[in-house]
C-alpha atoms as a PDB file:
ATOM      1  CA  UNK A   1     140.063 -26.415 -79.617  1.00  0.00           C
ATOM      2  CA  UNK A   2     141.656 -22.678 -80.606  1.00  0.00           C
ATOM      3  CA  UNK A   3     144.512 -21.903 -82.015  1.00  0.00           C
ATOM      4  CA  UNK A   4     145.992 -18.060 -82.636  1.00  0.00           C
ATOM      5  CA  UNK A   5     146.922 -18.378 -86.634  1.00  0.00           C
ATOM      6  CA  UNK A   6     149.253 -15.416 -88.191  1.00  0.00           C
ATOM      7  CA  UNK A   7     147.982 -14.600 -91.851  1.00  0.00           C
ATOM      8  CA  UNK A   8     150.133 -12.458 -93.721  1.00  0.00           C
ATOM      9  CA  UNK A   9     148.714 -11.057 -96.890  1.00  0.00           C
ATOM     10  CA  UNK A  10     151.179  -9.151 -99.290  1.00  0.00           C
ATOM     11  CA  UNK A  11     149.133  -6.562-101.170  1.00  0.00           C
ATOM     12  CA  UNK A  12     151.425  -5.411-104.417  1.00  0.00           C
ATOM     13  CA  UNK A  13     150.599  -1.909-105.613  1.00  0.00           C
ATOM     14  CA  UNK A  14     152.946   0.118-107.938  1.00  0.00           C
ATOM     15  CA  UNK A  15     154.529   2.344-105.591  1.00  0.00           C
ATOM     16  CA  UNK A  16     155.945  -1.368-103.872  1.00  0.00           C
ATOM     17  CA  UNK A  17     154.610  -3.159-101.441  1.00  0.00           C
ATOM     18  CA  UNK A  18     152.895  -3.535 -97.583  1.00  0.00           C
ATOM     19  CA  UNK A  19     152.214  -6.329 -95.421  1.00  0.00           C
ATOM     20  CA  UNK A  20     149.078  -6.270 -92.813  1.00  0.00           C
ATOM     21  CA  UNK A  21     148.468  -8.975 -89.905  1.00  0.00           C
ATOM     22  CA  UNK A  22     145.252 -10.607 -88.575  1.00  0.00           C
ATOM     23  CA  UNK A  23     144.721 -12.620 -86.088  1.00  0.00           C
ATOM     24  CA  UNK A  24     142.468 -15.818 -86.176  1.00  0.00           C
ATOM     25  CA  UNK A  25     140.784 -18.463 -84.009  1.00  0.00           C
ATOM     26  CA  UNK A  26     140.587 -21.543 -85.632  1.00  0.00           C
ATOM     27  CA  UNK A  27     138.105 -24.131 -84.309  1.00  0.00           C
ATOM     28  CA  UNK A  28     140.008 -27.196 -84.891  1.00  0.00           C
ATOM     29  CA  UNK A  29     137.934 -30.602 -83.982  1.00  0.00           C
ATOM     30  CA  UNK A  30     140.184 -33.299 -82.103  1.00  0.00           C
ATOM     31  CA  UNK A  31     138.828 -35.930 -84.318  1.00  0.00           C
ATOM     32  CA  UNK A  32     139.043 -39.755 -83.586  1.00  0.00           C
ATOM     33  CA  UNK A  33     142.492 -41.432 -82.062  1.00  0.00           C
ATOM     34  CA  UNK A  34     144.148 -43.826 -83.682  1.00  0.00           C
ATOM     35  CA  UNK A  35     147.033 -45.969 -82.802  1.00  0.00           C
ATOM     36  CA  UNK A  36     150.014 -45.621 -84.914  1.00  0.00           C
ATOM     37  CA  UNK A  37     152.953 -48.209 -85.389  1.00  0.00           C
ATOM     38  CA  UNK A  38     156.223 -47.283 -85.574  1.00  0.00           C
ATOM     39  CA  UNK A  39     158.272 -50.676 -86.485  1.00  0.00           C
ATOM     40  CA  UNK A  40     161.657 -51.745 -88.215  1.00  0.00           C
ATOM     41  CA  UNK A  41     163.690 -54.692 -88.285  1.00  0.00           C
ATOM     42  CA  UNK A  42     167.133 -54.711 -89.582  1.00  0.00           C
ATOM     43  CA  UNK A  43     170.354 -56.937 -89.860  1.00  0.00           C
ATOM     44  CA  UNK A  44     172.004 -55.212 -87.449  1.00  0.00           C
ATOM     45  CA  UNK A  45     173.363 -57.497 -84.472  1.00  0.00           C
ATOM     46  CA  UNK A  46     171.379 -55.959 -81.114  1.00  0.00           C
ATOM     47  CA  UNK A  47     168.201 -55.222 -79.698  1.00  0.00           C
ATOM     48  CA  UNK A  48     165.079 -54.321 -82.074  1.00  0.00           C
ATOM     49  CA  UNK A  49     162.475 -51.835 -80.949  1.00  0.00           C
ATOM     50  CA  UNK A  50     158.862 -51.294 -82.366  1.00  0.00           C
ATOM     51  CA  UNK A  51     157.073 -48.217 -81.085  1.00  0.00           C
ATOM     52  CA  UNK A  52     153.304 -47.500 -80.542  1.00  0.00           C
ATOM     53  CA  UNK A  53     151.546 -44.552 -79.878  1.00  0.00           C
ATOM     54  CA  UNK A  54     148.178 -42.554 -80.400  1.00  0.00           C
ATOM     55  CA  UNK A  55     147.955 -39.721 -82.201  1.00  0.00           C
ATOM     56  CA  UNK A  56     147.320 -36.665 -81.041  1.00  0.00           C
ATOM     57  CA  UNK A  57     144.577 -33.548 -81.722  1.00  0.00           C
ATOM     58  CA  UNK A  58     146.727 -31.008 -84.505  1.00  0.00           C
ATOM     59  CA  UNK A  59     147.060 -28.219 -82.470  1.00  0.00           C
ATOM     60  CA  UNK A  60     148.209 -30.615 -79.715  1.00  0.00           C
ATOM     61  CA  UNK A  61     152.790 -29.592 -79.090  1.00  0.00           C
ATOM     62  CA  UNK A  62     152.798 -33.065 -76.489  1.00  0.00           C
ATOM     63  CA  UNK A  63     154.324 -35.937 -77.232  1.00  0.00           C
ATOM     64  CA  UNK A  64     152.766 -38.729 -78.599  1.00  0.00           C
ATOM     65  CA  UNK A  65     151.421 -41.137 -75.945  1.00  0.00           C
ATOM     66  CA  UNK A  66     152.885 -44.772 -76.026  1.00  0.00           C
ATOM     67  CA  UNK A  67     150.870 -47.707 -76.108  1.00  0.00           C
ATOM     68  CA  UNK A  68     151.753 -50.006 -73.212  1.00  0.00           C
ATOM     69  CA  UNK A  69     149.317 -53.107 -73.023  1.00  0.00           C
ATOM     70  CA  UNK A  70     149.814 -54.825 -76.934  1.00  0.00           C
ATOM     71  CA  UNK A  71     150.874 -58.233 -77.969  1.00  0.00           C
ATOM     72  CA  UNK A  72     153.395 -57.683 -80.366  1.00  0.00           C
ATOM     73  CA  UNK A  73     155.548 -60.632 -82.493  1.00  0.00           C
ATOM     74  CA  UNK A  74     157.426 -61.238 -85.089  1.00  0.00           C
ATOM     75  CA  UNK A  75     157.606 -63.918 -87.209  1.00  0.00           C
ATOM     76  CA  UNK A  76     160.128 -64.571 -89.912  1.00  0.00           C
ATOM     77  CA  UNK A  77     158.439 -66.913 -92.020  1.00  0.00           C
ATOM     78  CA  UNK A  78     161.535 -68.119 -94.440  1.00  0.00           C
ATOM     79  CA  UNK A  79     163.421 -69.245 -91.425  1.00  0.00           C
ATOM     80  CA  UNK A  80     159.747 -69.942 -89.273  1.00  0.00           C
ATOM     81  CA  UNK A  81     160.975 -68.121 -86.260  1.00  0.00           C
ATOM     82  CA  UNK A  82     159.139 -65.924 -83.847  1.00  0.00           C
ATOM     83  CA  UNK A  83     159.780 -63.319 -81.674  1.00  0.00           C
ATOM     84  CA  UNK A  84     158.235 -61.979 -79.083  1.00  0.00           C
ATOM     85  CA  UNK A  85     158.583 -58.211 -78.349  1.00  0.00           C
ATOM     86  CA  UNK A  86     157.969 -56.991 -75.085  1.00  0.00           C
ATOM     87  CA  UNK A  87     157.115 -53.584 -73.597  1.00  0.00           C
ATOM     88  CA  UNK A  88     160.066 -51.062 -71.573  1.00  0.00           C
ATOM     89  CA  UNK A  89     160.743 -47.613 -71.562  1.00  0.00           C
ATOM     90  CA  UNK A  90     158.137 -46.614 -73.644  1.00  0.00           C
ATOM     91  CA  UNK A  91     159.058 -49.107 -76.650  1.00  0.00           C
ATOM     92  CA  UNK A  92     158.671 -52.839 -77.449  1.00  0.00           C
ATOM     93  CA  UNK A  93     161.695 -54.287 -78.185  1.00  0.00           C
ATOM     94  CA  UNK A  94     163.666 -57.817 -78.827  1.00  0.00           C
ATOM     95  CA  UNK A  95     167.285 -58.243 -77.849  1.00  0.00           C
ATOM     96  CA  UNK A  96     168.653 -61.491 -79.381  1.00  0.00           C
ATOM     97  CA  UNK A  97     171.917 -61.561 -77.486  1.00  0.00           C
ATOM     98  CA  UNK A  98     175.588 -59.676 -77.786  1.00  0.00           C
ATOM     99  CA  UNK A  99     176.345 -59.847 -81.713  1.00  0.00           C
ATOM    100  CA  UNK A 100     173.258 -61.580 -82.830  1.00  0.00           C
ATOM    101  CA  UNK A 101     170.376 -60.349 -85.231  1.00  0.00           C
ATOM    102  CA  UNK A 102     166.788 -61.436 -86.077  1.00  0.00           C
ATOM    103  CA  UNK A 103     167.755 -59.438 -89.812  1.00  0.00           C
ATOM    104  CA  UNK A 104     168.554 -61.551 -92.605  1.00  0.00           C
ATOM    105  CA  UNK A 105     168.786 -60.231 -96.361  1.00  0.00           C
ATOM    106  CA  UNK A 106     165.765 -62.433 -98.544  1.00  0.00           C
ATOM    107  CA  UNK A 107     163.809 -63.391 -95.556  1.00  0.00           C
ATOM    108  CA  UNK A 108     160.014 -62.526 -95.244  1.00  0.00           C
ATOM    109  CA  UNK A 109     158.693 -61.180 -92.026  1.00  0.00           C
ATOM    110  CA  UNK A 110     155.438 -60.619 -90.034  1.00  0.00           C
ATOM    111  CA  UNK A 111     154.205 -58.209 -87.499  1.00  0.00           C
ATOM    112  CA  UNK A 112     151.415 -59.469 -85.696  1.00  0.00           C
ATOM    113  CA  UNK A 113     149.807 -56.779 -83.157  1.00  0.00           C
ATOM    114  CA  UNK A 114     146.942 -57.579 -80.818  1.00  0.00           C
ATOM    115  CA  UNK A 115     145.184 -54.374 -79.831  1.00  0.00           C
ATOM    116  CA  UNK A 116     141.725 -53.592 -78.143  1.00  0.00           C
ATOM    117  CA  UNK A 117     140.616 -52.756 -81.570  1.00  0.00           C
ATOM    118  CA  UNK A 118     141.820 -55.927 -83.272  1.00  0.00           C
ATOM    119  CA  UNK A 119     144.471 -58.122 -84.455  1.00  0.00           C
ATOM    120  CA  UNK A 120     146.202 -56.362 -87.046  1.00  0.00           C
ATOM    121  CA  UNK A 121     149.195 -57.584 -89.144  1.00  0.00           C
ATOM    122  CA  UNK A 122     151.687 -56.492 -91.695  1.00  0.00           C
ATOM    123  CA  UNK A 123     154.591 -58.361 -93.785  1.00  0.00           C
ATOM    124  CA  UNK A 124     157.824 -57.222 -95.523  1.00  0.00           C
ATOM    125  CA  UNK A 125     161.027 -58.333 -97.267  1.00  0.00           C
ATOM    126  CA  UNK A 126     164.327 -57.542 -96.425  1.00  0.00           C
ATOM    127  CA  UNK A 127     166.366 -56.308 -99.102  1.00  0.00           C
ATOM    128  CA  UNK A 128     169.985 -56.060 -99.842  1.00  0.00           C
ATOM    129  CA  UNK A 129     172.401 -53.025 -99.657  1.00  0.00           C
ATOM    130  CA  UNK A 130     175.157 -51.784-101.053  1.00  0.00           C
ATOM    131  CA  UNK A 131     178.535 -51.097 -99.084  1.00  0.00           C
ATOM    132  CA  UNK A 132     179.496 -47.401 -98.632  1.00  0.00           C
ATOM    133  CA  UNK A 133     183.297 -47.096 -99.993  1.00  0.00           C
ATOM    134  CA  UNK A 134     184.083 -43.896 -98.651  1.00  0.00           C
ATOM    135  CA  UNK A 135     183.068 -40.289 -97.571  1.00  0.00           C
ATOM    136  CA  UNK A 136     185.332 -37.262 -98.633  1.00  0.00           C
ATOM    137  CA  UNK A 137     184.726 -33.904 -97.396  1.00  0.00           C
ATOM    138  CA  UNK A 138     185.806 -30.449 -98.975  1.00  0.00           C
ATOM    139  CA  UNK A 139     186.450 -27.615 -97.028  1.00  0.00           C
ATOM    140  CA  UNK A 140     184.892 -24.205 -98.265  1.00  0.00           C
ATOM    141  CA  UNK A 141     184.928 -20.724 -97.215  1.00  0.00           C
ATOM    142  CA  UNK A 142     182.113 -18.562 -97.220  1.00  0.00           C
ATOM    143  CA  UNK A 143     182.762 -16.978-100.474  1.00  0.00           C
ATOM    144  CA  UNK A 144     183.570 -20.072-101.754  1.00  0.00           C
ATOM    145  CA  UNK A 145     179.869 -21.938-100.578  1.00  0.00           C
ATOM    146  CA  UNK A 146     177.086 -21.709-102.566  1.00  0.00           C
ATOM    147  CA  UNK A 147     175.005 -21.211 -99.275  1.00  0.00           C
ATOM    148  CA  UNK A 148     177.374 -18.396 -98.230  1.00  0.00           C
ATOM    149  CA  UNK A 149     178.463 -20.853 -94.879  1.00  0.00           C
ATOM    150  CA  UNK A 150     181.577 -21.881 -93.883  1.00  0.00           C
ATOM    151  CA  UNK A 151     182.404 -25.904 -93.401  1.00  0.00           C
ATOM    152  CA  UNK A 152     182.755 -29.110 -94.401  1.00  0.00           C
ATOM    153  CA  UNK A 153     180.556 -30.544 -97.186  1.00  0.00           C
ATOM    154  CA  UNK A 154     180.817 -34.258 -96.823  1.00  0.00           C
ATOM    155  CA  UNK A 155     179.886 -37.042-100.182  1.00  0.00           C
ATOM    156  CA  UNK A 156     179.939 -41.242 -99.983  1.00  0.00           C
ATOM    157  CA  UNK A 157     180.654 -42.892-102.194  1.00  0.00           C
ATOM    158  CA  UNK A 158     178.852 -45.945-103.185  1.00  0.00           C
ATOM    159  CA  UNK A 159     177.526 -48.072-106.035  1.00  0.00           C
ATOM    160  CA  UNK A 160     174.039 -49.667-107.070  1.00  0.00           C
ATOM    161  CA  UNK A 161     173.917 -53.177-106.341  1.00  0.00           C
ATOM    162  CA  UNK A 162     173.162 -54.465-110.246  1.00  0.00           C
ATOM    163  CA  UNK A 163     170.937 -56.937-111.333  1.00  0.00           C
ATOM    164  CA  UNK A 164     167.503 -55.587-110.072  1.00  0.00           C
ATOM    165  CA  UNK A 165     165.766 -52.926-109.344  1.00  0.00           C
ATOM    166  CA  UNK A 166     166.779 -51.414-105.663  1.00  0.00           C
ATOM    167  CA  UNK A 167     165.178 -48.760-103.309  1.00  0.00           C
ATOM    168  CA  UNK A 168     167.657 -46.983-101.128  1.00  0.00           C
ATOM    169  CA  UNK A 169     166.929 -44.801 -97.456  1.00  0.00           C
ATOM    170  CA  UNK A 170     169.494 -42.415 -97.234  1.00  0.00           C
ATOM    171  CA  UNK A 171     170.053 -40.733 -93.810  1.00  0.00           C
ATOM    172  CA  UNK A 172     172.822 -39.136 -92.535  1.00  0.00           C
ATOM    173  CA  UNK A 173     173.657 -37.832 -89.496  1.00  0.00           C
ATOM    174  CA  UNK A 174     175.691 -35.183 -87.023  1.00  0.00           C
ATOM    175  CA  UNK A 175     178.315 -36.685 -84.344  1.00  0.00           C
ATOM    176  CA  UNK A 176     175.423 -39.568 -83.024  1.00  0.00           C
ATOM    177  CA  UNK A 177     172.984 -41.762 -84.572  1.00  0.00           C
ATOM    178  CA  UNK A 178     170.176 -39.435 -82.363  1.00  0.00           C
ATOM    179  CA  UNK A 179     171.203 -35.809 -84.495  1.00  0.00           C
ATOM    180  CA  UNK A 180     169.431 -36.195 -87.658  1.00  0.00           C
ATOM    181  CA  UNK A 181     171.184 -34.456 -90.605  1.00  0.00           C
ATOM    182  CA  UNK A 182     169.287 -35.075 -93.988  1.00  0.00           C
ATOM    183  CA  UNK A 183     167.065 -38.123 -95.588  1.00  0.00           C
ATOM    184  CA  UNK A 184     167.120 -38.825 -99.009  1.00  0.00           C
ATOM    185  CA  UNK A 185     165.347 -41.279-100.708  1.00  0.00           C
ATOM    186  CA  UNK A 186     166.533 -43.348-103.971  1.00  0.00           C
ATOM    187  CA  UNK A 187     165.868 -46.034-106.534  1.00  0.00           C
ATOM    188  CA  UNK A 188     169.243 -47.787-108.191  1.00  0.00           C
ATOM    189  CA  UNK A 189     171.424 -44.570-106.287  1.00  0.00           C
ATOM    190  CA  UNK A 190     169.388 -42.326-108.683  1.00  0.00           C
ATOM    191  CA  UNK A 191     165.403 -40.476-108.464  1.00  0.00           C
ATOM    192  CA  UNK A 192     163.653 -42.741-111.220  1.00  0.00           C
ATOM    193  CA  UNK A 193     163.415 -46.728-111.992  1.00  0.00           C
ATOM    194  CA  UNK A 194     165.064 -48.196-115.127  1.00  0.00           C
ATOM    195  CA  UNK A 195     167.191 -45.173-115.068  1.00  0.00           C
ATOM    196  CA  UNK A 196     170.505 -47.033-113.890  1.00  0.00           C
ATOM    197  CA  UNK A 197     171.795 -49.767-112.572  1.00  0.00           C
ATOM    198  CA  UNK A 198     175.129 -51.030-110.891  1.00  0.00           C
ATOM    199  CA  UNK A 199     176.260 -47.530-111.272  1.00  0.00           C
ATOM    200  CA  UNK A 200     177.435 -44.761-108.745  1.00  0.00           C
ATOM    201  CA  UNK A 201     174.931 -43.172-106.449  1.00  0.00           C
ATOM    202  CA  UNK A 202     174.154 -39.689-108.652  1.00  0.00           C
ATOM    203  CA  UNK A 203     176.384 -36.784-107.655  1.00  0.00           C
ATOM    204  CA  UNK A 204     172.863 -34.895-106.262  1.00  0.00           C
ATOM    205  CA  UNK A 205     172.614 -37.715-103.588  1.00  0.00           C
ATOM    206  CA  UNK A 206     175.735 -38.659-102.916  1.00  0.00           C
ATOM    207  CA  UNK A 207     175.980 -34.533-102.208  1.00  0.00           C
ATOM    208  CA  UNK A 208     172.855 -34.252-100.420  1.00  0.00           C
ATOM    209  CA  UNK A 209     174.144 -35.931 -96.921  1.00  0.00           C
ATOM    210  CA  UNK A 210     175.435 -32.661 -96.189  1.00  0.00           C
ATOM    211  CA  UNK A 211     173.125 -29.699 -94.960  1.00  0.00           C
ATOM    212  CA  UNK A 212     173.849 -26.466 -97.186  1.00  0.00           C
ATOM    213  CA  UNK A 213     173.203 -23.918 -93.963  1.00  0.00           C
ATOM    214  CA  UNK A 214     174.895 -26.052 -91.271  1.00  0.00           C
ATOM    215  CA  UNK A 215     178.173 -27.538 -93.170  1.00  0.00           C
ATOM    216  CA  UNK A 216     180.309 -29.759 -90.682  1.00  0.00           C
ATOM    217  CA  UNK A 217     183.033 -27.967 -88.934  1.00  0.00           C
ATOM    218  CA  UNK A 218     186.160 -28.990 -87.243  1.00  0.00           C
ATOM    219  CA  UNK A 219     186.309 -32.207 -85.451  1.00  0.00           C
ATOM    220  CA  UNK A 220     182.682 -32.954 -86.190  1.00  0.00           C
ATOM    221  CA  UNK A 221     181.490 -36.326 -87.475  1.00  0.00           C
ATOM    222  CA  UNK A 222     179.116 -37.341 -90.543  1.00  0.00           C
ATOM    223  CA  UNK A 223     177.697 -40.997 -89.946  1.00  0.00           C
ATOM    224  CA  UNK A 224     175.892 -42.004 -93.340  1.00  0.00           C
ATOM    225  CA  UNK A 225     173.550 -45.039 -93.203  1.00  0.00           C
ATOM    226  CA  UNK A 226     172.415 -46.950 -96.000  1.00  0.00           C
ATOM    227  CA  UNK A 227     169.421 -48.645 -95.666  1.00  0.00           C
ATOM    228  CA  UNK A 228     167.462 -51.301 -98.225  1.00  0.00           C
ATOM    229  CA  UNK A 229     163.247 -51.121 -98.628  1.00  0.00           C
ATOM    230  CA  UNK A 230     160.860 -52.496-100.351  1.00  0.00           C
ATOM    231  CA  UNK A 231     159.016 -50.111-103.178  1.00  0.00           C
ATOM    232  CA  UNK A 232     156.269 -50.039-100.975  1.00  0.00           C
ATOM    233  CA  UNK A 233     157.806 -48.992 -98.035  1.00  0.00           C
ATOM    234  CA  UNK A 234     159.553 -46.467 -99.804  1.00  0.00           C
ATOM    235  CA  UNK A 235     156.585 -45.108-101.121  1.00  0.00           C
ATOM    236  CA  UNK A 236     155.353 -44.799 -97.737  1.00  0.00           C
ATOM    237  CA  UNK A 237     158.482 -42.993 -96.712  1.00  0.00           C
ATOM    238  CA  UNK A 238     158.298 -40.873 -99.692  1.00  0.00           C
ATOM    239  CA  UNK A 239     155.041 -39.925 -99.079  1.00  0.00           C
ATOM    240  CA  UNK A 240     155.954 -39.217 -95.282  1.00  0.00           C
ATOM    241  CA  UNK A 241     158.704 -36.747 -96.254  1.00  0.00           C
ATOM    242  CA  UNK A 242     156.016 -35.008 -98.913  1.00  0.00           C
ATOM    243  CA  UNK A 243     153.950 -34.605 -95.774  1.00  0.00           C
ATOM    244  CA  UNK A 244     156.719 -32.856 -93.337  1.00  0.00           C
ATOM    245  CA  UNK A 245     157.371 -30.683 -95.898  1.00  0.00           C
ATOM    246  CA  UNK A 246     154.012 -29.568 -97.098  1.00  0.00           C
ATOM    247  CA  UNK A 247     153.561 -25.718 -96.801  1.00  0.00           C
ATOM    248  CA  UNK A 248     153.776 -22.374 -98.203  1.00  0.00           C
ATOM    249  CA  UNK A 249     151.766 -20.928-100.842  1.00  0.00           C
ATOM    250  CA  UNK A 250     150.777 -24.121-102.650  1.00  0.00           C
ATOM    251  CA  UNK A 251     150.609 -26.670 -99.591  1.00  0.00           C
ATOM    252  CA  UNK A 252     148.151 -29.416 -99.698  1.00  0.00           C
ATOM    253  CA  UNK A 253     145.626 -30.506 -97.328  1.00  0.00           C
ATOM    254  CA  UNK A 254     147.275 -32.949 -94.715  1.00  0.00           C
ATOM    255  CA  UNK A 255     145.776 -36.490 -94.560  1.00  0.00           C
ATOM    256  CA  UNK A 256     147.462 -39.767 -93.278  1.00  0.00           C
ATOM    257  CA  UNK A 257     150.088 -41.181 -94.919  1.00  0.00           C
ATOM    258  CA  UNK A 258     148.356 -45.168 -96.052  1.00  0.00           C
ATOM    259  CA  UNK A 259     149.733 -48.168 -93.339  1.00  0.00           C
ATOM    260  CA  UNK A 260     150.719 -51.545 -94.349  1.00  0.00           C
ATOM    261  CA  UNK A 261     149.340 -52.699 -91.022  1.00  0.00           C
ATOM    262  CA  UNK A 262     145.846 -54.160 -91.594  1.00  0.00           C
ATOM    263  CA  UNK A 263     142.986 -55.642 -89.662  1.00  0.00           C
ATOM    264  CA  UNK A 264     142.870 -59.342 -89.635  1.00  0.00           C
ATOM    265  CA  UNK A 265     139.411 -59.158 -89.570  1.00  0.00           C
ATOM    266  CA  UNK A 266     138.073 -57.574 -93.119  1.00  0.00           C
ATOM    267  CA  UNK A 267     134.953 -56.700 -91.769  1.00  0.00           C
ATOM    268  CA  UNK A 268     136.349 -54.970 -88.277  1.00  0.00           C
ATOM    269  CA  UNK A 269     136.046 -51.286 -88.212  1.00  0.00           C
ATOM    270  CA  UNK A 270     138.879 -51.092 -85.976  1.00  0.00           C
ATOM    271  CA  UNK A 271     142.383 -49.616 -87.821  1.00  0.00           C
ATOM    272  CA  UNK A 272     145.741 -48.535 -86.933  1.00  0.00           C
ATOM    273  CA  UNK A 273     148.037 -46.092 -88.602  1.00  0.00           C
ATOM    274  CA  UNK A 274     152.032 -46.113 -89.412  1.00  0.00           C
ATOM    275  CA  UNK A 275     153.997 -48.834 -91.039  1.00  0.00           C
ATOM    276  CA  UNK A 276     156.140 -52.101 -90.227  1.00  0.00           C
ATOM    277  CA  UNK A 277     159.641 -52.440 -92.769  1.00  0.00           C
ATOM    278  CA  UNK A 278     162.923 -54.561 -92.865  1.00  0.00           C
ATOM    279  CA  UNK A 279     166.128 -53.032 -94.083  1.00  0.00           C
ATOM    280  CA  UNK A 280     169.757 -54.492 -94.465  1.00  0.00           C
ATOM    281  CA  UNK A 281     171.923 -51.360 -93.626  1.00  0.00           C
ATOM    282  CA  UNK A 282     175.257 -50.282 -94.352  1.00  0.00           C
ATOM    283  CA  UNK A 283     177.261 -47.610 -92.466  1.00  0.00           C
ATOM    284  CA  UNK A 284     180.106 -45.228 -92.280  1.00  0.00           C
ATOM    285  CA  UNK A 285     181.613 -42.288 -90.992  1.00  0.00           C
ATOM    286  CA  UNK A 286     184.061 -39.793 -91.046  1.00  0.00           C
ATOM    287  CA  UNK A 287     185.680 -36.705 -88.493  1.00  0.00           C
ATOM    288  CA  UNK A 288     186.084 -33.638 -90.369  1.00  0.00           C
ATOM    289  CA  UNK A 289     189.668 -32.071 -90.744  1.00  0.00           C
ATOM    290  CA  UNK A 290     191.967 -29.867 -93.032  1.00  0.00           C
END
């Protein structure tokens, strides 16, 4: 498989500076497919959804295929409940009922995924979360942004649940829950452990639910969403956000992020890729005026 690469090499000389362009064909294999998981539970009341799909070759721009003919349940094992997920749409989903939720904070829970490859599994807690008290929002002129752009730059407020040690997903979002605004991830509403506890989320993060080059304007809405994970899973997310990221000068090789899904049988060849969480979340919102 070919690809047309730009390379762009900057030669500095002491009169200044020129750029030249090549043009490359890069021989990229397709390498082996894998399927990936895709799978969160939550507290909140309504239908859950796990998604599976293969991965694709790199230089591949399609979507993902789904995976339509698993066995997927889950099981919470504190309350020894199953469910059983069932394909639609392109996702496999659960719908309790109007105002119930399969979600509850302290409870353990099991994926179980039967696959031509194997049965695979994976298990995780769900946490608590913090209430968001408030969002404010500041209005600045251009002169007046640091990032020279005129808008609203939204902050919540909330506070670190004290007592333990707590890993946050911060996401916020633009009008609906499908425009993605920024993610931010957090331990005890700061970067580090045993840095805080049952105080404020940091001034950075509380901040950072605003994007710098596309402020809010007029009449817009910021949703932020609080979510609870486990340490591992926000490894794994932490690692996932290293990888969309990775480029420039000193990018690293791209590999895949490690799963919490695992064969059943230890001795099976047969993996998958992706990761099965729980999260309590916490919401709220606000329309941006003068």
């Amino acid at each position: 498989m070919k690809r047309n690469l730009t390379a762009i090499a900057l030669l500095f000389v002491a009169a200044g500076f020129t750029a030249c362009e090549d043009t490359i064909d890069l021989d990229v294999p397709n390498g082996k497919t894998f399927t990936v998981v895709d799978g969160w539970i939550t507290d909140v009341p309504g239908k859950q959804q796990i998604r599976l799909t293969t991965t694709v070759p790199y230089t591949n721009q399609g979507t993902a295929p789904a995976v339509s003919d698993a066995k997927i349940t889950v099981t919470d094992i504190t309350a020894n409940k199953t469910y059983n997920f069932t394909y639609a749409n392109g996702v496999y989903s659960y719908d309790p009922g109007a105002g119930q939720k399969i979600g509850e904070v302290g409870h353990v829970y099991k994926m179980r995924l039967e696959l031509k490859e194997g049965v695979f599994e994976a298990t995780d807690t769900l946490k608590r979360v913090p209430l968001i008290d408030s969002i404010a929002a500041d209005f600045k002129t251009k002169e007046e942004a640091i990032s020279g752009k005129e808008g609203f730059f939204a902050r919540f407020y909330a506070k670190d649940l004290a007592g333990a040690t707590d890993w946050y997903w911060v996401r916020s979002y633009r009008n609906t829950m499908q425009s993605r605004v920024e993610d931010i991830f957090t331990i005890d509403g700061s970067y580090a452990e045993d840095v805080a506890d049952g105080l404020n989320f940091i001034q950075p993060i509380a901040e950072g639910i605003t994007d710098y080059d596309k402020p809010f304007q007029e009449g817009e809405k910021v949703i932020v969403r609080i979510a609870s994970v486990t340490k591992r899973s926000h490894a794994f997310l932490d690692q996932v956000q290293q990888q969309i990221d990775n480029g420039g000068l000193f990018a690293k090789i791209l590999e895949n992020v490690p799963t919490n899904v695992l064969n059943t049988d230890k001795n099976a060849k047969g993996r998958v890729l992706g990761w099965f969480g729980t999260s309590a979340v916490s919401f709220k919102e606000k329309t941006m005026h003068k």
